[in-house]
Protein backbone atom coordinates (compact mmCIF):
# COMPACT_ATOMS: atom_id res chain seq x y z
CA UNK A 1 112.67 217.86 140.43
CA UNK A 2 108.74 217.86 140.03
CA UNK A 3 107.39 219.93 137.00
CA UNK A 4 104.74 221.49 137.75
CA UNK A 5 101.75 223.21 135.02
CA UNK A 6 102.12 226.69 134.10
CA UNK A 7 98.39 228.28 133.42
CA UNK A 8 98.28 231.66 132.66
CA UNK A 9 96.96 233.08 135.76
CA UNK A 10 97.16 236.72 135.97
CA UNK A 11 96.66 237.85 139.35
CA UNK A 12 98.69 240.95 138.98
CA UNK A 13 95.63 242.43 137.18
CA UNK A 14 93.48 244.73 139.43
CA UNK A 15 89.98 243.48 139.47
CA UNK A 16 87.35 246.07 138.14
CA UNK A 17 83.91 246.11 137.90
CA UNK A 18 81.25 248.66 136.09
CA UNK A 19 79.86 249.34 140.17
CA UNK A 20 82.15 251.33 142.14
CA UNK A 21 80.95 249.23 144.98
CA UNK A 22 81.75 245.60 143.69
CA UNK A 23 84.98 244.65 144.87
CA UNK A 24 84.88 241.14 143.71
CA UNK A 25 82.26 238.59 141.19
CA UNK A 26 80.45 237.88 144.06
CA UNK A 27 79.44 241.37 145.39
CA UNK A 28 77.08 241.84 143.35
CA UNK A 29 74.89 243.80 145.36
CA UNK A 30 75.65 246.62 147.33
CA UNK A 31 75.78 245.11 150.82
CA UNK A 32 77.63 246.80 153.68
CA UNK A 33 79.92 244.80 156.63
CA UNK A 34 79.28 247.01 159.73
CA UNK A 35 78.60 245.78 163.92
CA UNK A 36 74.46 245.60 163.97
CA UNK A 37 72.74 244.78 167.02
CA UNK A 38 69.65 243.80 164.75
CA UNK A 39 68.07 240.28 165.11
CA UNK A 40 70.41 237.34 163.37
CA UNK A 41 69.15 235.60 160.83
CA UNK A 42 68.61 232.52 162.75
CA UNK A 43 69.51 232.23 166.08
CA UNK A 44 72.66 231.02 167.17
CA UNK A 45 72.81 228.51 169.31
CA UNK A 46 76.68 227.00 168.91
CA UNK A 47 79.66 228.82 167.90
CA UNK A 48 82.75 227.54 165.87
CA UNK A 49 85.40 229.50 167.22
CA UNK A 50 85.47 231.74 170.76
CA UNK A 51 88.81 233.33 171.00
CA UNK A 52 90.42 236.61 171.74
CA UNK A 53 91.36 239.02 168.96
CA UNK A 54 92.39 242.48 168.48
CA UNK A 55 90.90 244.94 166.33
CA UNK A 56 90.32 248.22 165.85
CA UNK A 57 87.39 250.68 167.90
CA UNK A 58 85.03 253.41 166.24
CA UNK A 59 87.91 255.71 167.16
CA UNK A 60 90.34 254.11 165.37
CA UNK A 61 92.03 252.30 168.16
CA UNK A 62 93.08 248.97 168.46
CA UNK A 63 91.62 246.69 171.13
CA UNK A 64 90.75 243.54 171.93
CA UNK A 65 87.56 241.55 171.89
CA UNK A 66 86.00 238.44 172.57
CA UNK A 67 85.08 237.06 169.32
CA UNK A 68 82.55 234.51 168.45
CA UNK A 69 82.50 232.77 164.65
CA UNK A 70 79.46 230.65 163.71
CA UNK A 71 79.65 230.06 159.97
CA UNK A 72 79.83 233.66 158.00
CA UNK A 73 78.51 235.49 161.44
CA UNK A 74 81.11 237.25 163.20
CA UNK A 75 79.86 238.37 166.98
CA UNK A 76 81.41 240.05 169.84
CA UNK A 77 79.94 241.47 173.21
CA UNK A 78 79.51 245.60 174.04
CA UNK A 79 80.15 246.86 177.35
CA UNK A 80 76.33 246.72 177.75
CA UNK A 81 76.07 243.51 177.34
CA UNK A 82 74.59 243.21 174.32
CA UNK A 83 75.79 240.95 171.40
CA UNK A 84 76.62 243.25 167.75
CA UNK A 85 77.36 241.14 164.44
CA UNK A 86 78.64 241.08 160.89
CA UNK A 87 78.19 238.64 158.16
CA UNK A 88 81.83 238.42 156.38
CA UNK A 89 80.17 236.27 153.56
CA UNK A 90 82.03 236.86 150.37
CA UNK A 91 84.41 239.51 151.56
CA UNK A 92 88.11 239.54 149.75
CA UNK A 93 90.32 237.96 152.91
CA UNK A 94 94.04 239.64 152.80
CA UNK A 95 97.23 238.87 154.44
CA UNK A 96 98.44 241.62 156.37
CA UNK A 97 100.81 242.62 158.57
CA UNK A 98 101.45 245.26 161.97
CA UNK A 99 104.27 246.54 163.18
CA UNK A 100 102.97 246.28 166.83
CA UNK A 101 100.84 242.93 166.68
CA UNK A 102 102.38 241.30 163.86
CA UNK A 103 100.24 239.25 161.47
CA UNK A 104 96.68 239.45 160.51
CA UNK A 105 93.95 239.60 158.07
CA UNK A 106 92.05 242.53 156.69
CA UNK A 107 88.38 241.61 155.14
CA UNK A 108 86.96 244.13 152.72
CA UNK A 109 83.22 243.93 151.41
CA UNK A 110 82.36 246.84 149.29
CA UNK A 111 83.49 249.78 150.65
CA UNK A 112 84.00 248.47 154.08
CA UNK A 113 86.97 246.86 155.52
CA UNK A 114 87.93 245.12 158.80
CA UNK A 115 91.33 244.32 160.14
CA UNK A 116 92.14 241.19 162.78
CA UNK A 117 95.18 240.38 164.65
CA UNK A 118 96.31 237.69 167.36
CA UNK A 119 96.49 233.51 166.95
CA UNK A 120 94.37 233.25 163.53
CA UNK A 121 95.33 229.62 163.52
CA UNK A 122 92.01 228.19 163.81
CA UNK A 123 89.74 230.75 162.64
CA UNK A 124 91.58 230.62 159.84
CA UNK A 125 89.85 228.00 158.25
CA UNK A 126 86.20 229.55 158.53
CA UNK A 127 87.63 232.57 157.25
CA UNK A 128 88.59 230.88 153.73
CA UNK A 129 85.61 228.87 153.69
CA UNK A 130 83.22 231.61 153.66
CA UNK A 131 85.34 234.67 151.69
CA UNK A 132 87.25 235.54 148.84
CA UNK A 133 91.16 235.08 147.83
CA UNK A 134 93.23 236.50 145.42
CA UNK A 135 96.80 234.78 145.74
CA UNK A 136 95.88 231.34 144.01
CA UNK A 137 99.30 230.62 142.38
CA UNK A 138 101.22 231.26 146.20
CA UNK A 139 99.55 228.78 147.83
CA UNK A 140 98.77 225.81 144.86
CA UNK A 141 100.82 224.27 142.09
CA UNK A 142 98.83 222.49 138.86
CA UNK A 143 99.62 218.78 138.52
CA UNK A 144 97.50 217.87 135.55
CA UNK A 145 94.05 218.47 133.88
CA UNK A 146 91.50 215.87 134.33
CA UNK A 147 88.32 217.25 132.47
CA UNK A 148 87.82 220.28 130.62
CA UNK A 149 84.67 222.43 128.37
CA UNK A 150 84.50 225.45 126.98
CA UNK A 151 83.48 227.36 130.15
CA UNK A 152 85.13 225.56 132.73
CA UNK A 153 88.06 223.55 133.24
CA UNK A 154 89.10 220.95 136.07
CA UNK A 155 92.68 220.59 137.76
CA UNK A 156 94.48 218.27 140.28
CA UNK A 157 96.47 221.24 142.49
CA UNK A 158 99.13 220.49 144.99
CA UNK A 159 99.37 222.47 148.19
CA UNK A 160 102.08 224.46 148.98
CA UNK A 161 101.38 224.31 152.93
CA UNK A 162 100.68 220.86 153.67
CA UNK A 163 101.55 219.25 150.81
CA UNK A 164 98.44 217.60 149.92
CA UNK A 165 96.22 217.25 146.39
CA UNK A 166 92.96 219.14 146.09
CA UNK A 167 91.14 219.71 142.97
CA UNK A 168 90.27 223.37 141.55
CA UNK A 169 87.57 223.63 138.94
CA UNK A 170 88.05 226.85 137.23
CA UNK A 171 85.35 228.93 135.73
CA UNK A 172 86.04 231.67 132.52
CA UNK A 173 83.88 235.05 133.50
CA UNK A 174 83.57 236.15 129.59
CA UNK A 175 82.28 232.49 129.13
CA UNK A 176 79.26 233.14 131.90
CA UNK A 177 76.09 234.62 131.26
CA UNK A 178 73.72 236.24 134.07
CA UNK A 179 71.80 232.96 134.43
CA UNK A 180 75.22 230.86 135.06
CA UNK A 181 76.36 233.34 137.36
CA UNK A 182 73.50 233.01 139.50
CA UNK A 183 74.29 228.98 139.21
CA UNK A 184 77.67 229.84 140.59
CA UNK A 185 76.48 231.86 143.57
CA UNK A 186 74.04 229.10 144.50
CA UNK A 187 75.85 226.64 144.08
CA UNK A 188 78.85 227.79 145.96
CA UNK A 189 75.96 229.22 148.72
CA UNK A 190 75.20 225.49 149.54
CA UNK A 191 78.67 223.98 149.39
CA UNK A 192 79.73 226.03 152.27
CA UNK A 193 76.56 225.06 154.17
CA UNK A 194 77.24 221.16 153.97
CA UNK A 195 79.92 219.17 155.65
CA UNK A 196 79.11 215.57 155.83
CA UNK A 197 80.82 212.04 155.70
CA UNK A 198 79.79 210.80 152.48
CA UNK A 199 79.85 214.11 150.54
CA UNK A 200 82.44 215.59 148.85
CA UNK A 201 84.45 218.48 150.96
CA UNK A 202 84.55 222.59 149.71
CA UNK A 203 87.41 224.05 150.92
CA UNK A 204 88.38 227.44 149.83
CA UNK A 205 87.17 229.79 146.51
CA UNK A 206 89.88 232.64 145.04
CA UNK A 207 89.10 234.60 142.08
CA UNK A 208 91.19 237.08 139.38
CA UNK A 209 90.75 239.37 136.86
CA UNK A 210 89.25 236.37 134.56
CA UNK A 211 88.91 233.50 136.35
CA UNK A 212 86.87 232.01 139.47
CA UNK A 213 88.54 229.13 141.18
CA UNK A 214 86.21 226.82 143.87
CA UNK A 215 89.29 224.05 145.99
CA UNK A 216 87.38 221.25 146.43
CA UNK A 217 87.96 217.31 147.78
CA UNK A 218 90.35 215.64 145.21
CA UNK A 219 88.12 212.21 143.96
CA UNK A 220 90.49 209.72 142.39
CA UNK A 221 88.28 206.40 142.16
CA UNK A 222 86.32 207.94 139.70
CA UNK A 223 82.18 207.38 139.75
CA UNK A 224 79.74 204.87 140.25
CA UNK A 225 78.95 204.66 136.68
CA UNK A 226 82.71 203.83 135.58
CA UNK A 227 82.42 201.25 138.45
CA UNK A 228 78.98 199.81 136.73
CA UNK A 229 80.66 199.70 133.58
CA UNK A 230 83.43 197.13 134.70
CA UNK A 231 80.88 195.25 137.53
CA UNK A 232 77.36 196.20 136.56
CA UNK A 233 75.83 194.01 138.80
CA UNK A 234 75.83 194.33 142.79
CA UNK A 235 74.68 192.17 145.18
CA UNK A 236 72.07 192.62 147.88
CA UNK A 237 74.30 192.76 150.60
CA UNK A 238 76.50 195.33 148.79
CA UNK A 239 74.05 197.22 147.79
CA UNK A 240 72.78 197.43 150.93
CA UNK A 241 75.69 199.01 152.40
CA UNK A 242 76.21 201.39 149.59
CA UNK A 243 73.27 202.89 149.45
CA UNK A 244 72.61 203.28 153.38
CA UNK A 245 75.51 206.21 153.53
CA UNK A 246 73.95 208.12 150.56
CA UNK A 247 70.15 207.62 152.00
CA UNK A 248 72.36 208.57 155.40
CA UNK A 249 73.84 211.54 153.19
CA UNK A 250 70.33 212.91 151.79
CA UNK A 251 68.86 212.60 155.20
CA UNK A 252 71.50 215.05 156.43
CA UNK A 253 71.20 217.19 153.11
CA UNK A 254 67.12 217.10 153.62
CA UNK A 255 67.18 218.37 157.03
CA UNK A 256 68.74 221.02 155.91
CA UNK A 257 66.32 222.07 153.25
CA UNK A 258 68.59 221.42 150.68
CA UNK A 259 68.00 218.76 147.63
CA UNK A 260 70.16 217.83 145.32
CA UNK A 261 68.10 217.54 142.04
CA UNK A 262 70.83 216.23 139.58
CA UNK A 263 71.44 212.20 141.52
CA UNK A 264 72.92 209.78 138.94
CA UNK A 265 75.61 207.59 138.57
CA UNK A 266 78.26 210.02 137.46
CA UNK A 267 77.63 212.00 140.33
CA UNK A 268 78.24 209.54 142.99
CA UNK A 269 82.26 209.70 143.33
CA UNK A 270 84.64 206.87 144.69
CA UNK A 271 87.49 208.00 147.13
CA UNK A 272 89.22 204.63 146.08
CA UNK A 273 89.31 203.20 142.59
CA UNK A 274 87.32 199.94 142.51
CA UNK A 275 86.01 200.45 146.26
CA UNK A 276 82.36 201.37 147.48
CA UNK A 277 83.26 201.46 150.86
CA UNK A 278 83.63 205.55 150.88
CA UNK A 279 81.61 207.19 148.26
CA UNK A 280 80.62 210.93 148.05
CA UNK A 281 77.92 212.81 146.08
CA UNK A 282 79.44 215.41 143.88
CA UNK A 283 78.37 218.38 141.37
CA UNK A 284 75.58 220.51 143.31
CA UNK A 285 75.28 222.70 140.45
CA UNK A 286 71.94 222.08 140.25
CA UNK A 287 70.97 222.19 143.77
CA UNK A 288 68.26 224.74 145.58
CA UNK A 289 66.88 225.50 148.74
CA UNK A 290 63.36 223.70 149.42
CA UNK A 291 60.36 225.69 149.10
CA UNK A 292 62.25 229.31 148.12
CA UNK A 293 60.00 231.76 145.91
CA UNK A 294 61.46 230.78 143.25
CA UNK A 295 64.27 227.90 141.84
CA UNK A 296 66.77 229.48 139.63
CA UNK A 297 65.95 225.97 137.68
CA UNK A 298 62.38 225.04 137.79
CA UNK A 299 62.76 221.44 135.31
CA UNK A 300 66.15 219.86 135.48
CA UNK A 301 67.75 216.56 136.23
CA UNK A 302 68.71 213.88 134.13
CA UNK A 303 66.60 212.38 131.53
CA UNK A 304 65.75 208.66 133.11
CA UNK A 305 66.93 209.56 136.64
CA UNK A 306 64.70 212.47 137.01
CA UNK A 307 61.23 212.60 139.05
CA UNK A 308 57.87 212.53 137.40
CA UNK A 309 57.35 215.70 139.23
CA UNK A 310 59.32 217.64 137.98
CA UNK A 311 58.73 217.06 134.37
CA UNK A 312 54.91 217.15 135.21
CA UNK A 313 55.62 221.27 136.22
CA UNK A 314 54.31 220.34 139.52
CA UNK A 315 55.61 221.53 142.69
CA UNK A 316 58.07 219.31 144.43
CA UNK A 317 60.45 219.08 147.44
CA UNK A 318 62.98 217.05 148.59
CA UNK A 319 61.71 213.69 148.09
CA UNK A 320 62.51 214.16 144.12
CA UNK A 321 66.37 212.72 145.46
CA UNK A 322 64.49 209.64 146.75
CA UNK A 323 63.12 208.90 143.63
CA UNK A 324 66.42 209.40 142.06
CA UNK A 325 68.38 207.19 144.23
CA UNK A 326 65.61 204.72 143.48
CA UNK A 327 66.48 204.42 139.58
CA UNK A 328 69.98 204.05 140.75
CA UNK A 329 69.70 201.29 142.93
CA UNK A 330 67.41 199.65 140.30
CA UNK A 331 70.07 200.12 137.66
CA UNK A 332 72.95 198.29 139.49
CA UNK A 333 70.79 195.67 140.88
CA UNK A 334 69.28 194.50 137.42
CA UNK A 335 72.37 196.32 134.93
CA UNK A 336 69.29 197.97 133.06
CA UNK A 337 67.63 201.20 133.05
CA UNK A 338 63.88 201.56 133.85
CA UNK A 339 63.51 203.98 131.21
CA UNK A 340 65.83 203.62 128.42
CA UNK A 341 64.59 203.81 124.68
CA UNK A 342 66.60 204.89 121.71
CA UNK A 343 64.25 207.55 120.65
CA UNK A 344 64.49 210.51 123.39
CA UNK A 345 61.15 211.51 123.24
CA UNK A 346 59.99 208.33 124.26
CA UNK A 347 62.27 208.27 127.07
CA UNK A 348 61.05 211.41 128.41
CA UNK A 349 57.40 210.17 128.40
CA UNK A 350 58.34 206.86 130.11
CA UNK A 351 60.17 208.66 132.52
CA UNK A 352 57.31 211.25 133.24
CA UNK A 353 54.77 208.41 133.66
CA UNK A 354 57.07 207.19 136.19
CA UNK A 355 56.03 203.32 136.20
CA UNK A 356 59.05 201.39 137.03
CA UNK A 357 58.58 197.55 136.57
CA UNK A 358 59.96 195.90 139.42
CA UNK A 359 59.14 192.20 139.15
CA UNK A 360 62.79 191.31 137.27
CA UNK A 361 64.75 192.47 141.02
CA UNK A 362 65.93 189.30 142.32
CA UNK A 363 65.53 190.55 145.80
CA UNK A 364 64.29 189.96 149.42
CA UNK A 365 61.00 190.76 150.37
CA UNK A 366 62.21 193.57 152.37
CA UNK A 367 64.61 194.76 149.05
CA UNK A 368 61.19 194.89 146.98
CA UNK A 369 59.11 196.59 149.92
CA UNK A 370 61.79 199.43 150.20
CA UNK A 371 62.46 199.86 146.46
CA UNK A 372 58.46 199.63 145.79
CA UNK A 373 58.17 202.51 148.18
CA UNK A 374 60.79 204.53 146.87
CA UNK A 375 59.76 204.21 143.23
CA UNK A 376 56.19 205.67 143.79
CA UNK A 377 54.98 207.93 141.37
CA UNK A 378 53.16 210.09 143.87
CA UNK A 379 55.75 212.17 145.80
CA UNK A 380 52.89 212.34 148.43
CA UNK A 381 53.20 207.94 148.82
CA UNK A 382 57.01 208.36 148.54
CA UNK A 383 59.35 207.63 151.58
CA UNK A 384 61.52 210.23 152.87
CA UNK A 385 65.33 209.60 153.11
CA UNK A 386 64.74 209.13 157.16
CA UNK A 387 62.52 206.63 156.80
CA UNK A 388 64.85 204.84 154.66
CA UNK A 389 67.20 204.74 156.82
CA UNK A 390 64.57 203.34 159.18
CA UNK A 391 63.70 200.36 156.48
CA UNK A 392 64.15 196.69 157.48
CA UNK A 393 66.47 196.30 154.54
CA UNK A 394 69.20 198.11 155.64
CA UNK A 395 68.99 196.78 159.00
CA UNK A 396 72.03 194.76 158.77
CA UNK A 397 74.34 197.83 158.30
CA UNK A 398 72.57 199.30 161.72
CA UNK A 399 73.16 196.81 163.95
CA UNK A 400 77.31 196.03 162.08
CA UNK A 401 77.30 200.42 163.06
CA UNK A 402 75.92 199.94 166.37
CA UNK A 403 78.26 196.91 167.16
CA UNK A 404 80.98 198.28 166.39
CA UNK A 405 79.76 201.69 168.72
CA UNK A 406 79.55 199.13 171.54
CA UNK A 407 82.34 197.73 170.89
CA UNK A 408 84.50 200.61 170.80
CA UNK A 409 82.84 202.01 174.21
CA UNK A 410 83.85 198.33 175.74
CA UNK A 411 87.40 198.51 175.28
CA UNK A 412 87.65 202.12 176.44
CA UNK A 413 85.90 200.97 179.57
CA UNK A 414 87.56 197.84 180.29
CA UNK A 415 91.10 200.03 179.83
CA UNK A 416 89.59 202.58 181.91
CA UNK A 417 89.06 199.85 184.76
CA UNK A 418 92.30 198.29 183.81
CA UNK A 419 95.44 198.70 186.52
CA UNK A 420 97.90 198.41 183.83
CA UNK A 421 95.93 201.21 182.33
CA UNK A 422 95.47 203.45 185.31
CA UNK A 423 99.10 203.34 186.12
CA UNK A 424 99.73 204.16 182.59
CA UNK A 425 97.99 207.49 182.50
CA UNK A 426 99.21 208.53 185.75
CA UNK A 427 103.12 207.98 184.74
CA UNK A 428 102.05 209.56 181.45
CA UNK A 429 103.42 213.87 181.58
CA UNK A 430 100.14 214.80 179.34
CA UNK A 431 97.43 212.95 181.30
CA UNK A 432 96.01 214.12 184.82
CA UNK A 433 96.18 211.32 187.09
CA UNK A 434 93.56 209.17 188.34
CA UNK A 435 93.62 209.44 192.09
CA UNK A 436 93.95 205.48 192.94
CA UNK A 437 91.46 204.23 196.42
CA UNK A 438 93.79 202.69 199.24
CA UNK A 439 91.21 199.95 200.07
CA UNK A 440 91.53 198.17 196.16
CA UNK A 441 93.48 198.89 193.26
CA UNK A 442 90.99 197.03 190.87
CA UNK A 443 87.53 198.75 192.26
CA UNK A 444 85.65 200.25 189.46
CA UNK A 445 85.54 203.64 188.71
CA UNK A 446 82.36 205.71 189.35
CA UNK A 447 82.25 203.28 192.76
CA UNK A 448 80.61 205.00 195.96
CA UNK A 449 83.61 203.89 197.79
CA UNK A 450 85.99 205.70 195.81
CA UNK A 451 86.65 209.59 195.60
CA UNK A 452 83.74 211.62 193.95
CA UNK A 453 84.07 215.26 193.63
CA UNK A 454 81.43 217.80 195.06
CA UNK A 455 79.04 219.72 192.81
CA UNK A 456 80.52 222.83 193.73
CA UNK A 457 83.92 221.82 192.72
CA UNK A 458 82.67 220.33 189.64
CA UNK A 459 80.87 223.58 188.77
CA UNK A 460 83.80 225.15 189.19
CA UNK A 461 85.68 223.55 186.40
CA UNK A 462 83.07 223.63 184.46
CA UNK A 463 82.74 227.35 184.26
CA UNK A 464 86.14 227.38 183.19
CA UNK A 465 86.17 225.08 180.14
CA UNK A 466 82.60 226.56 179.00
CA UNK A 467 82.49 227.93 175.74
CA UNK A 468 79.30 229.38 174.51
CA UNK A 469 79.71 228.51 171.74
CA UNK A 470 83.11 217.53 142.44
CA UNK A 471 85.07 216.21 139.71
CA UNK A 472 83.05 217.76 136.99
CA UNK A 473 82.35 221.08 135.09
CA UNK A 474 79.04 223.05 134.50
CA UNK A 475 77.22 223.88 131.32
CA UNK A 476 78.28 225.71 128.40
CA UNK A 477 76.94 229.21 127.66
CA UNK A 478 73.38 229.77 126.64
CA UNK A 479 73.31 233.01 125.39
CA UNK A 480 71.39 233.46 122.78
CA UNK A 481 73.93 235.81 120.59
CA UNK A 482 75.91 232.71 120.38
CA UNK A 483 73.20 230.03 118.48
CA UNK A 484 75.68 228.83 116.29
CA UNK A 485 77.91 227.21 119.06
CA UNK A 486 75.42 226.14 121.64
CA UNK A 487 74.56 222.73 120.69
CA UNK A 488 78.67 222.06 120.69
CA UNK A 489 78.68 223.69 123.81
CA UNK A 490 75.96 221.52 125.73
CA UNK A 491 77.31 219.59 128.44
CA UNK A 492 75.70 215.82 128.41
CA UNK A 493 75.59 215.95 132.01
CA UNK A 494 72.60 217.90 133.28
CA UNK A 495 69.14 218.84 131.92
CA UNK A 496 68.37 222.54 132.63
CA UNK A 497 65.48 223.94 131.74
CA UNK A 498 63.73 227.31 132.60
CA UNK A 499 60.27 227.76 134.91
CA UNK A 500 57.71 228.36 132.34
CA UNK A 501 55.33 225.35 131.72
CA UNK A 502 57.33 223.53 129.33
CA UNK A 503 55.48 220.13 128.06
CA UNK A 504 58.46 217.37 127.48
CA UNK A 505 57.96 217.79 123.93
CA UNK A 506 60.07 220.66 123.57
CA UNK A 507 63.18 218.23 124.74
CA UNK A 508 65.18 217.44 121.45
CA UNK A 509 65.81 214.11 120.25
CA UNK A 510 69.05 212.84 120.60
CA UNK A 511 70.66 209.54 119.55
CA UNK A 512 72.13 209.10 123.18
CA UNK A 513 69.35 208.77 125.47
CA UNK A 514 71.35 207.71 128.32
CA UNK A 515 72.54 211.22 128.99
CA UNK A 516 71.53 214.61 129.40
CA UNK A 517 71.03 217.43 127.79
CA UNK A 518 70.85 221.11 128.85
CA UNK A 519 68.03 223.66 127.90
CA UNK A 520 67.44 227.30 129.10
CA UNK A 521 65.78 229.08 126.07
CA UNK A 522 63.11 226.63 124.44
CA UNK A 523 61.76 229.69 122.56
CA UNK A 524 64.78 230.10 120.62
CA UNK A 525 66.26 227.02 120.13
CA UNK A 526 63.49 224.19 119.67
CA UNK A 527 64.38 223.91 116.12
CA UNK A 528 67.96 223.58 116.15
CA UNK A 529 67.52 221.16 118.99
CA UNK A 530 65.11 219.03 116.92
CA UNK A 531 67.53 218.94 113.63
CA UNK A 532 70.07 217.48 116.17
């Protein structure tokens, strides 16, 4: 029989607050869930779900509605006409149950509550996505720890439903400050805004009287720097292909005004172990909305990957990622860092200056031309992810994509012209049959000799199917009651450091340049960084 972890997980303990309001961590404001007919957010122009639920009237009465789920915005149609919404964001989702229409969920937010009943099945998964659970240990088992700090702590879970792994990284609330919550809000904010091929999934977020719990993608080929510690070296070809899904990845992150901020090797994950076919970037603590009033981070990244930018106190966007992405495909084409220098504050200027000397890349002219115009100091010279993806050099990879697009539309249409085929789907129970012209079996389809329907009849049908519609932890605490502990509690994996015109010589010296190093509160600690 499988054994799995015990972890002392409490959720028996009712979860209080000093508001009366706050229901969970993340209601921190007071925020109410009631039907508006105000103007959304942003308009609306697909929906996830449109499906038939009941629920219950101003009077208390339980009917049922046409709902319509894009994201955390709930909408459903008045008798008027006229479209009323919620936004369920961070609401506590319950499992409840009715005599009269069996299951269903309740969502509270503050001191408002909603209850839904009917097939749930598939708005199910939105539902999780965007709120808040409580019943952690009923739905996962612990397999094993993989990585662990003194704030956080990072499991392999099992499924109880489907049986599958996930991994759970676990924060302590009596380890987080105000500043790290804030991290944790953003950061989960953005996670549930993202779904793309080459990034890793967000699933689901549950919380208890001590602990906050974010299900994410389970990585198990580790990262791109454990796989440039055993091959350090990649060839133009492979590099190619690598780095055309995560320029494909930021493109899709960019046009969504989000950057990244923290690209390096260790955050660049491997769904296989030794494989580069299916990588993922990972760990958006650090990540921000472009051009907001403020970043809850104004300086961070990683010493050596960072921009120039950002350590200049300048204002930047999204192409700070590009330049990232750059130092990484310098480093596994050559097996050296640009800027790499035993003494940290020399580091730090080198990478500020931003000069990266490309002559040693043993590349093709197109290679050098891309990489040249990635590396540019001057975010304003700097090419955007798009038209990276638009480069010469990663033409290869665009044409094997579209071939094999071609090629997959080919067979379906020569099995679509196909007897064999035809006669196939017509004998098969789940398939609507093709109606078959007397004159010749093998004419093609679409012919003007064979059976077309009219536009009326096609309208017809068509107004009947229309529907409207990270494997790693954060940073220790930097509070500064606690100056004895923090420079055992930095995390060598991020560089944090606040908005406030800080020259890099307030970055301590360190004898491993090669990671990071994590600062909020220069005006307290530059000494004690300094001494280490």
């Amino acid at each position: 029989m499988k054994r799995f972890l015990k972890l002392n997980l409490d959720i028996s303990k009712k979860i209080t607050y000093e508001q009366s309001h706050r229901k969970c961590f993340f209601q921190r404001d007071y925020v109410r869930m009631e039907w508006t007919r105000q103007k959304l957010p942003k308009s609306q122009l697909e929906f996830d779900i449109v499906q038939k639920v009941i629920m219950k009237n101003k009077k208390n009465v339980k009917k049922t509605y046409l709902i319509m789920m894009h994201q955390n915005i709930m909408m459903r149609q008045k008798k008027d006409g006229s479209l009323c919404w919620i936004d369920f964001e961070n609401s506590i989702l319950d499992s409840i149950n009715d005599p009269q229409f069996g299951d269903g969920i309740r969502l509270t937010k503050c001191f408002d509550e909603i209850e839904i009943y009917g097939e749930l099945d598939k708005m199910l998964p939105i539902f999780k996505k965007y709120t808040i659970q409580l019943e952690f240990t009923q739905q996962y088992h612990f397999l094993k720890k993989i990585n662990s700090c003194d704030k956080t702590e990072v499991f392999r879970i099992r499924s109880k439903t489907d049986r599958n792994d996930y991994q759970c990284k676990i924060f302590y609330k009596k380890a987080l400050n105000l500043t790290m919550e804030k991290q944790i809000e953003k950061e989960l904010y953005i996670l549930r805004r993202i779904n793309d091929e080459y990034i890793q999934k967000y699933f689901e977020t549950f919380e208890n009287q001590d602990q906050i719990i974010i299900i994410e993608e389970l990585i198990i080929g580790g990262n791109f720097d454990s796989y440039l510690q055993k091959w350090p070296l990649l060839s133009e070809e492979k590099a190619s292909k690598f780095f055309f899904k995560l320029f494909k990845s930021l493109a899709y992150l960019h046009s969504k005004g989000i950057m990244h901020r923290d690209l390096k090797p260790e955050n660049i994950g491997l769904r296989l172990n030794g494989n580069l076919e299916n990588p993922c970037i990972c760990f958006f603590g650090l990540a921000d909305v472009v051009k907001t009033p403020k970043y809850l981070f104004q300086r961070c990244g990683t010493p050596g990957f960072v921009a120039p930018e950002i350590l200049k106190n300048q204002q930047y966007d999204c192409k700070v990622d590009i330049y990232s992405l750059g130092i990484m495909m310098y480093y596994s084409l050559t097996g050296k860092k640009p800027f790499d220098s035993d003494d940290y504050q020399q580091l730090i200027e080198q990478n500020e200056e931003g000069q990266v000397d490309i002559s040693i890349l043993k590349l093709s002219k197109e290679g050098l031309m891309l990489i040249e115009s990635i590396l540019k100091p001057d975010p304003d010279e700097r090419i955007t992810a798009q038209a990276a993806l638009n480069h010469i050099w990663f033409k290869t990879e665009k044409l094997s994509k579209l071939m094999e697009f071609k090629a997959h539309n080919n067979i379906k249409k020569f099995q679509f012209k196909s007897p064999q085929h035809r006669k196939s789907m017509q004998n098969s129970p789940k398939l609507l049959p093709i109606v078959l012209n007397k004159q010749s079996v093998d004419q093609s389809y679409g012919s003007p000799l064979q059976h077309q329907f009219s536009n009326a009849y096609r309208n017809s049908i068509n107004s009947h199917n229309h529907s409207i519609f990270r494997i790693t932890t954060l940073n220790g605490s930097f509070s500064p009651k606690d100056v004895q502990s923090f420079s055992q509690s930095l995390n060598p994996n991020s560089l944090l450091v606040r908005p406030s015109g800080i020259s890099p010589s307030f970055f301590a010296k360190t004898s491993r340049p090669s990671q990071s190093i994590s600062v909020l509160m220069p005006n307290i600690f530059p000494k004690q960084l300094e001494q280490k």
